[in-house]
C-alpha atoms as a PDB file:
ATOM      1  CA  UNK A   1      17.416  32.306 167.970  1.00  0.00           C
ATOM      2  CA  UNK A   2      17.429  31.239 171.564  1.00  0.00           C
ATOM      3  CA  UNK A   3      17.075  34.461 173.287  1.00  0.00           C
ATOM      4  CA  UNK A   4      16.120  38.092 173.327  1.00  0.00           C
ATOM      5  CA  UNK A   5      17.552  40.930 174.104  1.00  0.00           C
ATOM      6  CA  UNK A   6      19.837  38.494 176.123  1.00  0.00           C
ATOM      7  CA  UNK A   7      16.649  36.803 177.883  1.00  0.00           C
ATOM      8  CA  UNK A   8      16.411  33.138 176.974  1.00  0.00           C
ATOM      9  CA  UNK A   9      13.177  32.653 175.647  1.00  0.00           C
ATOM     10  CA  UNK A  10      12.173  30.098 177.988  1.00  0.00           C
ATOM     11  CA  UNK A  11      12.745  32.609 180.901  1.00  0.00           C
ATOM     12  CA  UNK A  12      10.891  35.713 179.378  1.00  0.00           C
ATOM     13  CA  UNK A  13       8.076  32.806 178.689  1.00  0.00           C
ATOM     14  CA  UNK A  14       8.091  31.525 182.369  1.00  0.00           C
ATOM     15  CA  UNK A  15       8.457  35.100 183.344  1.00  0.00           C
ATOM     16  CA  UNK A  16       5.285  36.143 181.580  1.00  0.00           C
ATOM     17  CA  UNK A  17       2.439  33.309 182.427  1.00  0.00           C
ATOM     18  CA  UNK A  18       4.039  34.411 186.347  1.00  0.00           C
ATOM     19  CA  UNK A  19       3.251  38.165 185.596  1.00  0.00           C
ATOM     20  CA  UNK A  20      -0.199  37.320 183.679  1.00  0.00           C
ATOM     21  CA  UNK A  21      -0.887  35.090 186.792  1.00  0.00           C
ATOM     22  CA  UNK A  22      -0.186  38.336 189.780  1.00  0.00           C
ATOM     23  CA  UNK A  23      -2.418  40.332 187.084  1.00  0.00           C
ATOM     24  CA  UNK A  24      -4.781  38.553 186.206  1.00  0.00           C
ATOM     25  CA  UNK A  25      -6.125  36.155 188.993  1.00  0.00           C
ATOM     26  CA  UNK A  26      -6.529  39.346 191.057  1.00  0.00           C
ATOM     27  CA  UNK A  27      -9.079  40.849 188.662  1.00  0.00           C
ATOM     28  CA  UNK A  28     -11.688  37.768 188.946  1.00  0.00           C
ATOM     29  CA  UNK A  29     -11.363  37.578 192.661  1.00  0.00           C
ATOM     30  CA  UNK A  30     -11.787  41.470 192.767  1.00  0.00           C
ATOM     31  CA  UNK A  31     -14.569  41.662 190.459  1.00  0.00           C
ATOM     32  CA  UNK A  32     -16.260  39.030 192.374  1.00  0.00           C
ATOM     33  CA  UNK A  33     -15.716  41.113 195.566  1.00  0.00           C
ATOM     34  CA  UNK A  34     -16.490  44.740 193.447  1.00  0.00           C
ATOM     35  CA  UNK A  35     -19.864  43.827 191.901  1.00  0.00           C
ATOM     36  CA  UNK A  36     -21.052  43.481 195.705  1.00  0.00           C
ATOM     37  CA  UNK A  37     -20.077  46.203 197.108  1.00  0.00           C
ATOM     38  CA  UNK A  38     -21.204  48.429 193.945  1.00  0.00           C
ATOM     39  CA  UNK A  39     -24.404  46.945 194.119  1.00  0.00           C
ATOM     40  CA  UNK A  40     -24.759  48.177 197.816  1.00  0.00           C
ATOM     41  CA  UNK A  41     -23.505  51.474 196.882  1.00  0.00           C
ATOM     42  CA  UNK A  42     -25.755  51.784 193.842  1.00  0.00           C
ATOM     43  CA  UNK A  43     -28.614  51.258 195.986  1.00  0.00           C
ATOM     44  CA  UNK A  44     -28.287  52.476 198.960  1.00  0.00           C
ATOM     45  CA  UNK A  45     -27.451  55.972 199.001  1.00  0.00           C
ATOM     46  CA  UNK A  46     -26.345  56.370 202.710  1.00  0.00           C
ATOM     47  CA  UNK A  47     -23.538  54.078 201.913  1.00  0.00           C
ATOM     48  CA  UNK A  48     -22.506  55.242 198.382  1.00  0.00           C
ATOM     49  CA  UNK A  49     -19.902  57.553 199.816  1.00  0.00           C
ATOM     50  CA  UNK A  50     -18.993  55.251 202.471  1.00  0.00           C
ATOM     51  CA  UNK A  51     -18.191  52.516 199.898  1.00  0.00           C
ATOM     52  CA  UNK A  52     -17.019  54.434 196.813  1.00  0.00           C
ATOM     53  CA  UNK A  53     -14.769  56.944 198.729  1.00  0.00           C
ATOM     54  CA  UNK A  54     -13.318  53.890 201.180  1.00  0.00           C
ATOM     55  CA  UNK A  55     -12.443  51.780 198.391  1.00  0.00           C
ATOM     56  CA  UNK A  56     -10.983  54.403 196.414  1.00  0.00           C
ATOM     57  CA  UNK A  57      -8.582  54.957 199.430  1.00  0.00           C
ATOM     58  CA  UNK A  58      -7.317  51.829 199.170  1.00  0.00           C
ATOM     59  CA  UNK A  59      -5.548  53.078 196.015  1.00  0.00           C
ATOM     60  CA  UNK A  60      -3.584  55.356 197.233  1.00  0.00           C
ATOM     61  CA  UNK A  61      -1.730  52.829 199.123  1.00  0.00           C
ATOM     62  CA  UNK A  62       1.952  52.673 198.072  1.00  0.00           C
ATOM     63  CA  UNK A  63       2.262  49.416 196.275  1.00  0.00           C
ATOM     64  CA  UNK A  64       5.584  48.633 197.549  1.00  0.00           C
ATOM     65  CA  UNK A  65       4.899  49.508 201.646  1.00  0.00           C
ATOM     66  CA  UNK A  66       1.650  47.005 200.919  1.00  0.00           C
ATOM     67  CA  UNK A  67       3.833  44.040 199.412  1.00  0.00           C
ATOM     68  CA  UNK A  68       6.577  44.387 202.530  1.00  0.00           C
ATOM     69  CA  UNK A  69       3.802  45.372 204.931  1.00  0.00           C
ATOM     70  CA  UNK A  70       1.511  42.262 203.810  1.00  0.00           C
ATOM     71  CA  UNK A  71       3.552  39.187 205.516  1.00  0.00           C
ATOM     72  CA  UNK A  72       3.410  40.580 208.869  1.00  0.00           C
ATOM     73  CA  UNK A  73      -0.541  41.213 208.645  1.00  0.00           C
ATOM     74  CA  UNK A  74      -1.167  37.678 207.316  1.00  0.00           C
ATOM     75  CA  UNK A  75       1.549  35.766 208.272  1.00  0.00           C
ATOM     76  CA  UNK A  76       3.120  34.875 205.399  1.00  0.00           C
ATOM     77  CA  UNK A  77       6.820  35.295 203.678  1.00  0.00           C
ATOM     78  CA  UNK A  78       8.649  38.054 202.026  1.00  0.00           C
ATOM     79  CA  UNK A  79       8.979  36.292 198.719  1.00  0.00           C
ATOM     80  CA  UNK A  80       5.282  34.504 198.985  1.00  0.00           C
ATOM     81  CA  UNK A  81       3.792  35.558 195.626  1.00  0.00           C
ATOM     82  CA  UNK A  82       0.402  35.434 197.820  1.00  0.00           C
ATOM     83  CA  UNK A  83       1.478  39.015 198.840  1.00  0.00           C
ATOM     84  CA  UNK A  84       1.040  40.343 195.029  1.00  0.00           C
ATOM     85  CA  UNK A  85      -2.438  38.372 194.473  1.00  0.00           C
ATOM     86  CA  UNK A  86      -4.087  39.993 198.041  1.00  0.00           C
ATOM     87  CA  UNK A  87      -2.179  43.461 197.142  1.00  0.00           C
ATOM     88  CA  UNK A  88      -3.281  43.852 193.304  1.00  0.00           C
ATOM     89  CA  UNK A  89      -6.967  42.604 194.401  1.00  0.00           C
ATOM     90  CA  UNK A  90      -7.635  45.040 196.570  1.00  0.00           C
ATOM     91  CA  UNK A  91      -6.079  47.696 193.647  1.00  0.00           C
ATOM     92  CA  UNK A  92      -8.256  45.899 191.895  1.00  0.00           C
ATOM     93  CA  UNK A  93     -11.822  46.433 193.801  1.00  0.00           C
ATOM     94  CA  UNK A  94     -10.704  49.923 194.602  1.00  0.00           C
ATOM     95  CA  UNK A  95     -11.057  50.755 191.078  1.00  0.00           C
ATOM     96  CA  UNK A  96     -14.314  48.511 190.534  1.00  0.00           C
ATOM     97  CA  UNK A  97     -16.257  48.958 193.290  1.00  0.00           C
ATOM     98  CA  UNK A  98     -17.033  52.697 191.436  1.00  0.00           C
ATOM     99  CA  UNK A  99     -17.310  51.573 188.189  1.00  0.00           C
ATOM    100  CA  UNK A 100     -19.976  48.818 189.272  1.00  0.00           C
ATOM    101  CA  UNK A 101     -21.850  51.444 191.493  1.00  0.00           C
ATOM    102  CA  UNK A 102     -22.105  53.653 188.242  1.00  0.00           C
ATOM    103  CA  UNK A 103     -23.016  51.213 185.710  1.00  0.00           C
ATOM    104  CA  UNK A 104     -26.180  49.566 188.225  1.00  0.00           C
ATOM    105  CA  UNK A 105     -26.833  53.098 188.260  1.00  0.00           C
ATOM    106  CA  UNK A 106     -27.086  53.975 184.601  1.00  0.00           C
ATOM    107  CA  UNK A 107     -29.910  51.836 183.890  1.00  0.00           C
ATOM    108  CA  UNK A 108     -32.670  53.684 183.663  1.00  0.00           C
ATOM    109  CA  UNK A 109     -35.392  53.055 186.144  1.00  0.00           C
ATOM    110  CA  UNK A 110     -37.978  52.714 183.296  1.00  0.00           C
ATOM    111  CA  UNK A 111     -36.396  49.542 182.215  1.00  0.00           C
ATOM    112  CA  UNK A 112     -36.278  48.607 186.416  1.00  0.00           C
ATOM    113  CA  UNK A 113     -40.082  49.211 186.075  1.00  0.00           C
ATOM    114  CA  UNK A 114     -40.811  47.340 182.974  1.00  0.00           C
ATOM    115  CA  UNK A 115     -39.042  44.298 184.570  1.00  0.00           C
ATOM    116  CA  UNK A 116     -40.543  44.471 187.895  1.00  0.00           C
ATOM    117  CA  UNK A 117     -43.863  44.399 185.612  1.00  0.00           C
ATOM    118  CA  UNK A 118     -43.152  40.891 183.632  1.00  0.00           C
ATOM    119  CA  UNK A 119     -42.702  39.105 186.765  1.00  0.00           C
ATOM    120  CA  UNK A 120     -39.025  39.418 187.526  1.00  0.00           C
ATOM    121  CA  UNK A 121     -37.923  39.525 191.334  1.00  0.00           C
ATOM    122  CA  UNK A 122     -35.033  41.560 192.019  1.00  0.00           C
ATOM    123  CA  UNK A 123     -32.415  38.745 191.613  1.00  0.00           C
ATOM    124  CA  UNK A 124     -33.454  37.794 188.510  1.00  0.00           C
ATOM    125  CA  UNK A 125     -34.053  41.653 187.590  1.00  0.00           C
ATOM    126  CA  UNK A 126     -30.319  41.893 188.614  1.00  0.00           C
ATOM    127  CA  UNK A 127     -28.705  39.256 186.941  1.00  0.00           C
ATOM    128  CA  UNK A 128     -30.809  39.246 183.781  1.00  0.00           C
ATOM    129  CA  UNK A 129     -31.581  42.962 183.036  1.00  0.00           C
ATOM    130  CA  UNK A 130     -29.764  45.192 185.338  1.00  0.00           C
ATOM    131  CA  UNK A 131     -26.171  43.561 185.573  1.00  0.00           C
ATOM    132  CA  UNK A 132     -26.102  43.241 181.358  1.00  0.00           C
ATOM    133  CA  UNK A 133     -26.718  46.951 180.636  1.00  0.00           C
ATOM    134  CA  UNK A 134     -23.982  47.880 183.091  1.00  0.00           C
ATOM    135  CA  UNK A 135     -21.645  45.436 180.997  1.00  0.00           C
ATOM    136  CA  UNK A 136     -19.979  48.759 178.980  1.00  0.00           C
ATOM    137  CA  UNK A 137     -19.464  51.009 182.223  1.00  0.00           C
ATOM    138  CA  UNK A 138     -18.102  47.699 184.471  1.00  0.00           C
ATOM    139  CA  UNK A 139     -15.890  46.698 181.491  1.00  0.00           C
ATOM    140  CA  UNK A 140     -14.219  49.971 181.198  1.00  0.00           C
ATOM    141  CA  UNK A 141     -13.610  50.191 185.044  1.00  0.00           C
ATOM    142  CA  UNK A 142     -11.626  46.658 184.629  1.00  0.00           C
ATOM    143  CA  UNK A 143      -9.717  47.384 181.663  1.00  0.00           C
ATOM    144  CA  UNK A 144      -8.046  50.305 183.165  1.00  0.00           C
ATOM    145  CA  UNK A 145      -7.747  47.935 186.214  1.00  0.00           C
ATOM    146  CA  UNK A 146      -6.192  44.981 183.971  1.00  0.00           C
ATOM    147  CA  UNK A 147      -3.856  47.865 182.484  1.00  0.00           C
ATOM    148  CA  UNK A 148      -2.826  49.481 185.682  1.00  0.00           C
ATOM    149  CA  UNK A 149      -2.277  45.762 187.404  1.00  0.00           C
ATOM    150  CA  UNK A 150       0.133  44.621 184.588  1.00  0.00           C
ATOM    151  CA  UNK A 151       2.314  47.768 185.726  1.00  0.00           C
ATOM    152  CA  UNK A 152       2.066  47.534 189.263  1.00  0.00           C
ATOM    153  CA  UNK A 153       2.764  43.874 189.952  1.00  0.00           C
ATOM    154  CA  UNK A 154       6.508  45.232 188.248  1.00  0.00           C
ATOM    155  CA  UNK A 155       7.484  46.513 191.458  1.00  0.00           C
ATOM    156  CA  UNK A 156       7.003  43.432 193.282  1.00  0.00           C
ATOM    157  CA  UNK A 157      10.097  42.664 191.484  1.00  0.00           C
ATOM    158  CA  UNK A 158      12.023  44.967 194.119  1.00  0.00           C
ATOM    159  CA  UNK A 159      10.797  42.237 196.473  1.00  0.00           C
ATOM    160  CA  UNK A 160      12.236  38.753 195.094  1.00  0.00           C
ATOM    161  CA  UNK A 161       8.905  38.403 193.613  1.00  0.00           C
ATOM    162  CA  UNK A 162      10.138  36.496 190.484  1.00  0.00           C
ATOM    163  CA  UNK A 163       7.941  38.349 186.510  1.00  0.00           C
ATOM    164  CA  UNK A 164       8.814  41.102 183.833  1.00  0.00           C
ATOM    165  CA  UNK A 165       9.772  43.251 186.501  1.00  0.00           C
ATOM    166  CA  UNK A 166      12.821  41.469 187.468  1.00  0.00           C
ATOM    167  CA  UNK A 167      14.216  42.110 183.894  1.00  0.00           C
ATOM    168  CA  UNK A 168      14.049  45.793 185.121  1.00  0.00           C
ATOM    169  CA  UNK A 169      15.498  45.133 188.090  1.00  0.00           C
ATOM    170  CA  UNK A 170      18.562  42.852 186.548  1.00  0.00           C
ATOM    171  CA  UNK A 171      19.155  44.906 183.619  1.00  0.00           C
ATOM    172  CA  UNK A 172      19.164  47.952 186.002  1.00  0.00           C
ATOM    173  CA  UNK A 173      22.121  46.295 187.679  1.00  0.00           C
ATOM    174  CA  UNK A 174      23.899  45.220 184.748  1.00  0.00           C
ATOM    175  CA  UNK A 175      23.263  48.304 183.103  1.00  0.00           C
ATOM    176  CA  UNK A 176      21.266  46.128 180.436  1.00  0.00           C
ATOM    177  CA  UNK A 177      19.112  48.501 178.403  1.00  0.00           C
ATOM    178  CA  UNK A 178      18.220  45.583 175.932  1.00  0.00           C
ATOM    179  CA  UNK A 179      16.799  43.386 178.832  1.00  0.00           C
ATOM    180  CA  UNK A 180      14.940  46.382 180.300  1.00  0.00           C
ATOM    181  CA  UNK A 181      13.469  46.826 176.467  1.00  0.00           C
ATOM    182  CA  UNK A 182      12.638  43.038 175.931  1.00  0.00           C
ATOM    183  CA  UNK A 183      10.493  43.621 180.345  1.00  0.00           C
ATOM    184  CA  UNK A 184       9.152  46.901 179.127  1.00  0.00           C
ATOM    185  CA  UNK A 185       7.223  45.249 175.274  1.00  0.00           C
ATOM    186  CA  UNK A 186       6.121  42.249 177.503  1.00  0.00           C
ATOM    187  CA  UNK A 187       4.538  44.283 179.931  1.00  0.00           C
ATOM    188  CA  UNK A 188       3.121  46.148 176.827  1.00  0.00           C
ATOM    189  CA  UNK A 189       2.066  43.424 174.946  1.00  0.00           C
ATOM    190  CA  UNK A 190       0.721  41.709 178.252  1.00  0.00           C
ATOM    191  CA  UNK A 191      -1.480  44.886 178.884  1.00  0.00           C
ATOM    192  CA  UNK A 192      -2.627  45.015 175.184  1.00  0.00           C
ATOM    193  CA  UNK A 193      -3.553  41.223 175.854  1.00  0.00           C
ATOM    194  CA  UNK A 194      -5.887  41.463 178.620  1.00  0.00           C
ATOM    195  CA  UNK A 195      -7.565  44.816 177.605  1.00  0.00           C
ATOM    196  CA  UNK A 196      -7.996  42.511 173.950  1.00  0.00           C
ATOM    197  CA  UNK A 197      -9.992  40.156 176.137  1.00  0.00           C
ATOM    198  CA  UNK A 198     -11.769  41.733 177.914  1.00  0.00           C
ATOM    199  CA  UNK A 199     -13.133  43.812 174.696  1.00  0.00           C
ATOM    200  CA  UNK A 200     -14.081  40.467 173.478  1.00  0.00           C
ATOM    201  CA  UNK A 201     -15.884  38.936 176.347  1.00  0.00           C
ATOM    202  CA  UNK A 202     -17.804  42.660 176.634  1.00  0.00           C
ATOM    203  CA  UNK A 203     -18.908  42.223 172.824  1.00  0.00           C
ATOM    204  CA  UNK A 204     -20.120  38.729 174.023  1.00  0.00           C
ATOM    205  CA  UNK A 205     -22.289  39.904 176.358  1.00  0.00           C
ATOM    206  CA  UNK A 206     -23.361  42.481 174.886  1.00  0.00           C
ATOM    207  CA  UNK A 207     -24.584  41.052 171.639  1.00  0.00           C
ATOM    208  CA  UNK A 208     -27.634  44.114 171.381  1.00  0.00           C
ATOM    209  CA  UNK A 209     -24.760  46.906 170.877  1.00  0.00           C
ATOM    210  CA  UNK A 210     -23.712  45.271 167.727  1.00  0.00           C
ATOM    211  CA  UNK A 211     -27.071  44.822 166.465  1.00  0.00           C
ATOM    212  CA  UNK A 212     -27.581  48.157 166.975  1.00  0.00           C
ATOM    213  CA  UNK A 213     -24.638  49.728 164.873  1.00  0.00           C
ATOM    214  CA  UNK A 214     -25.553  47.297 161.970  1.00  0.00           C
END
């Protein structure tokens, strides 16, 4: 069988490494620019609100204003995909820069103390002690962020920007219901994909929690 839900399978395959690509590059780069900014937050209190509440106003941008509104900020075309990856990172620190803030700030301060006391400056306090305990909190901030990208890069399809969301689109028009089925369980499965991984990689780093439960 060469195609689904009349989608050739080479499309809905080219289609899908383009939408895992607008999804998922933008959660790196914004959880590179999230665990930052959530440090900051975490500890300094005068600019907790600042950062936390400014971020979070990011996401209440309308997705589809920002991808038509992008090109004439930065100078680039309608139907750059570049749009998408700038748009859906800075969905993507909006919802990370809170969920970094709050897992640096779950660690209890006795374990802060007890790593100041064997030496440890506050980098490698950070990276070694402080960063690995928040691993749970931050990795529930970004799977809701991998989820919630996978459904908003859709509407970039209302823009020419070529992934699953242009089977909504085109079977919208050709009053396709199977096409618009075959876009909606790739998205799905897409989601379920990247929320998969990212349970994995937590479970990595975390290799204490399943000590603990055996």
């Amino acid at each position: 069988m060469s195609e689904i839900g009349n989608v050739q399978w080479g499309e809905l395959w080219q289609l899908t490494v383009a939408h895992a690509w607008l999804a998922g590059a933008p959660l790196v780069i914004g959880l590179a620019l999230a665990l930052p900014l959530g440090w900051a937050a975490a500890r300094v209190p005068r600019l907790h609100t600042l950062l936390v509440s400014g971020s979070a106003l990011l996401y209440t941008l309308p997705s589809l204003a920002l991808f038509i509104l992008l090109p004439g900020l930065i100078g680039t075309q309608i139907l750059d995909p570049l749009n998408v990856l700038i748009a859906m990172t800075l969905y993507t620190v909006a919802l990370l820069v809170r969920s970094v803030a709050d897992g640096l700030g779950s660690v209890p301060e006795h374990v802060r103390q007890a790593a100041t006391a064997m030496g440890l400056g506050r980098w490698r306090r950070l990276v070694g002690v402080e960063l690995p305990l928040a691993v749970p909190v931050i990795a529930a901030g970004l799977r809701v962020a991998a989820v919630s990208n996978v459904s908003m890069v859709s509407v970039a399809a209302l823009v020419g920007i070529p992934q699953l969301g242009s089977l909504f689109t085109r079977g919208f028009n050709r009053d396709d219901m199977g096409m618009i089925a075959v876009g909606m369980g790739a998205c799905i499965l897409l989601a379920l994909l990247f929320d998969a991984v990212i349970v994995l990689v937590r479970r990595w780093l975390t290799p204490w929690e399943r000590e603990v439960r055996a």
